[in-house]
Protein backbone atom coordinates (compact mmCIF):
# COMPACT_ATOMS: atom_id res chain seq x y z
CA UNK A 1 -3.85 -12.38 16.53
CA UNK A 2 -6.51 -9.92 15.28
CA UNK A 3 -8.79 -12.81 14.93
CA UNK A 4 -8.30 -14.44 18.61
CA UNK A 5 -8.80 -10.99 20.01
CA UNK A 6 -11.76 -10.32 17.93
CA UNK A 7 -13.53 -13.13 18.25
CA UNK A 8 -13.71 -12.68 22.20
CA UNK A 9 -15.15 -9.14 22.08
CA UNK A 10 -12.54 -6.86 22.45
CA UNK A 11 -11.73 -4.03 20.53
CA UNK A 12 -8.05 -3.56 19.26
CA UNK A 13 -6.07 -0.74 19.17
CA UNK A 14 -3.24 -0.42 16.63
CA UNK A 15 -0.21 2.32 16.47
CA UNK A 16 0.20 2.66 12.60
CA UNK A 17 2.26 5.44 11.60
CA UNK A 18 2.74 6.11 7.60
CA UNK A 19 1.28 4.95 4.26
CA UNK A 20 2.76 1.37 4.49
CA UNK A 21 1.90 0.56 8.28
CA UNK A 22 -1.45 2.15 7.88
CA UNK A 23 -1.68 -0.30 4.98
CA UNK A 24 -0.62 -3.00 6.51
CA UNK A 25 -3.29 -2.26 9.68
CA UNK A 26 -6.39 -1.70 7.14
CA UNK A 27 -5.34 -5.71 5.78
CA UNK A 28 -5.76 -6.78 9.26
CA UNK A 29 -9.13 -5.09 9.87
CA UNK A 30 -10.45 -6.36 6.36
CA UNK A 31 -9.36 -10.24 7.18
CA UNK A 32 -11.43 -10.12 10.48
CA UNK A 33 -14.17 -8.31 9.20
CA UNK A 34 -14.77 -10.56 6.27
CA UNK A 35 -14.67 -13.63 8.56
CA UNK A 36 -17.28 -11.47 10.81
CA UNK A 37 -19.76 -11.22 7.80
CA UNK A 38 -19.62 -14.57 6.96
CA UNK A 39 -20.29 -15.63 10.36
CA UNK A 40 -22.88 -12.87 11.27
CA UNK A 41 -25.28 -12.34 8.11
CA UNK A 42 -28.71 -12.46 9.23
CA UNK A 43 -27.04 -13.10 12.66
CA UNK A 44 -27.10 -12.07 16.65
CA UNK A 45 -25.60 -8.63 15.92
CA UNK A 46 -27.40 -6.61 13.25
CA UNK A 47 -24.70 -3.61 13.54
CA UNK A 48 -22.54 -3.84 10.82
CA UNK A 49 -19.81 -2.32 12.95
CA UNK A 50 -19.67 -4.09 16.34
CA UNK A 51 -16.59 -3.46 17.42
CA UNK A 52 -15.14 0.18 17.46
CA UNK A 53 -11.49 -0.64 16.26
CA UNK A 54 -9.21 2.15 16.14
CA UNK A 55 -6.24 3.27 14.25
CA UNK A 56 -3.47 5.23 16.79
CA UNK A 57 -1.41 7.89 14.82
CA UNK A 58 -3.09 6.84 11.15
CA UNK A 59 -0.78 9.58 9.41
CA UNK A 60 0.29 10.09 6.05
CA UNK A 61 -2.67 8.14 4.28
CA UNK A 62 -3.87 8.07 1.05
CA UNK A 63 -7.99 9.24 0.07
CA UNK A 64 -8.68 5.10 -1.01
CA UNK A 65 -6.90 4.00 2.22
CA UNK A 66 -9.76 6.96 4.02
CA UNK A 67 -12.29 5.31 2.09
CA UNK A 68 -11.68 1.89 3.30
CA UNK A 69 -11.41 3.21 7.28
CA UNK A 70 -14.64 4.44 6.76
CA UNK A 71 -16.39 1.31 5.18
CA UNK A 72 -14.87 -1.06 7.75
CA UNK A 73 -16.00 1.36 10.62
CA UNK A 74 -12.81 1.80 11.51
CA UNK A 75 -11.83 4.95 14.16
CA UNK A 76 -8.61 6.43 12.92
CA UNK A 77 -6.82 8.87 15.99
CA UNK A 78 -5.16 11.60 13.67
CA UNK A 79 -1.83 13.18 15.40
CA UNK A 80 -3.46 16.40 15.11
CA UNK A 81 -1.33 17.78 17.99
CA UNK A 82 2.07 16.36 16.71
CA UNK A 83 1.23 18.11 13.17
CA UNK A 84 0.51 21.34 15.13
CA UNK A 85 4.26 21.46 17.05
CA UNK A 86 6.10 18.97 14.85
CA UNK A 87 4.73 20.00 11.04
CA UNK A 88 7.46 22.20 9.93
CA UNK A 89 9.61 19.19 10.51
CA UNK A 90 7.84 16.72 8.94
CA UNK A 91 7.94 19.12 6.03
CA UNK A 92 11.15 20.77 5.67
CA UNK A 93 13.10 17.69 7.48
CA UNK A 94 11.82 14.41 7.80
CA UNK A 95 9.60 13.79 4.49
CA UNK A 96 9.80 16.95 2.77
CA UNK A 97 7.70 17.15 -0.34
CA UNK A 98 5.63 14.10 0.75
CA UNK A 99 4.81 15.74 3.78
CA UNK A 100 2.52 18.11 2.77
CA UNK A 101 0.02 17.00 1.01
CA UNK A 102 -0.88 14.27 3.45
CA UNK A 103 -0.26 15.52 7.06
């Protein structure tokens, strides 16, 4: 699916909440951008980001899962404001310990 909607120009949009689903999303995004190099070295598009994919809610990440956002040109929306009113429940509640040293 990531390839189809890819390869005609659009730019996807993924909801990935948590270590695994981010993860799983960054996978995706490295499969379609490998098949872009391949097909576009030395090519029409020069950019080595054409597309500005994004990453909805990319929460509870780890620094080598940043790393590879940032290589693949990736745009990662942080839930900034649902840290801000929701944090002390992540924390105390939801994930406890894990919480808080990646929200």
């Amino acid at each position: 699916l990531f390839q189809v909607i890819s390869s005609k120009g659009y730019d996807l949009m993924v909801h990935a909440n948590g270590s695994q689903a981010v993860e799983f999303t960054i996978q995706a995004y490295e499969s379609i951008s490998k098949k872009k190099q391949s097909q576009s070295q030395y090519g029409r598009n020069p950019h080595p980001h054409p597309h500005r994919h994004r990453i909805e809610h990319c929460s509870l990440l780890t620094q080598s899962q940043l790393d590879r956002i940032a290589a693949l040109g990736l745009s990662p929306s942080f839930l900034i404001g649902h840290v801000g009113y929701w944090g002390h429940v992540f924390e105390q509640a939801i994930l406890e310990d894990f919480a808080s040293s990646r929200l």
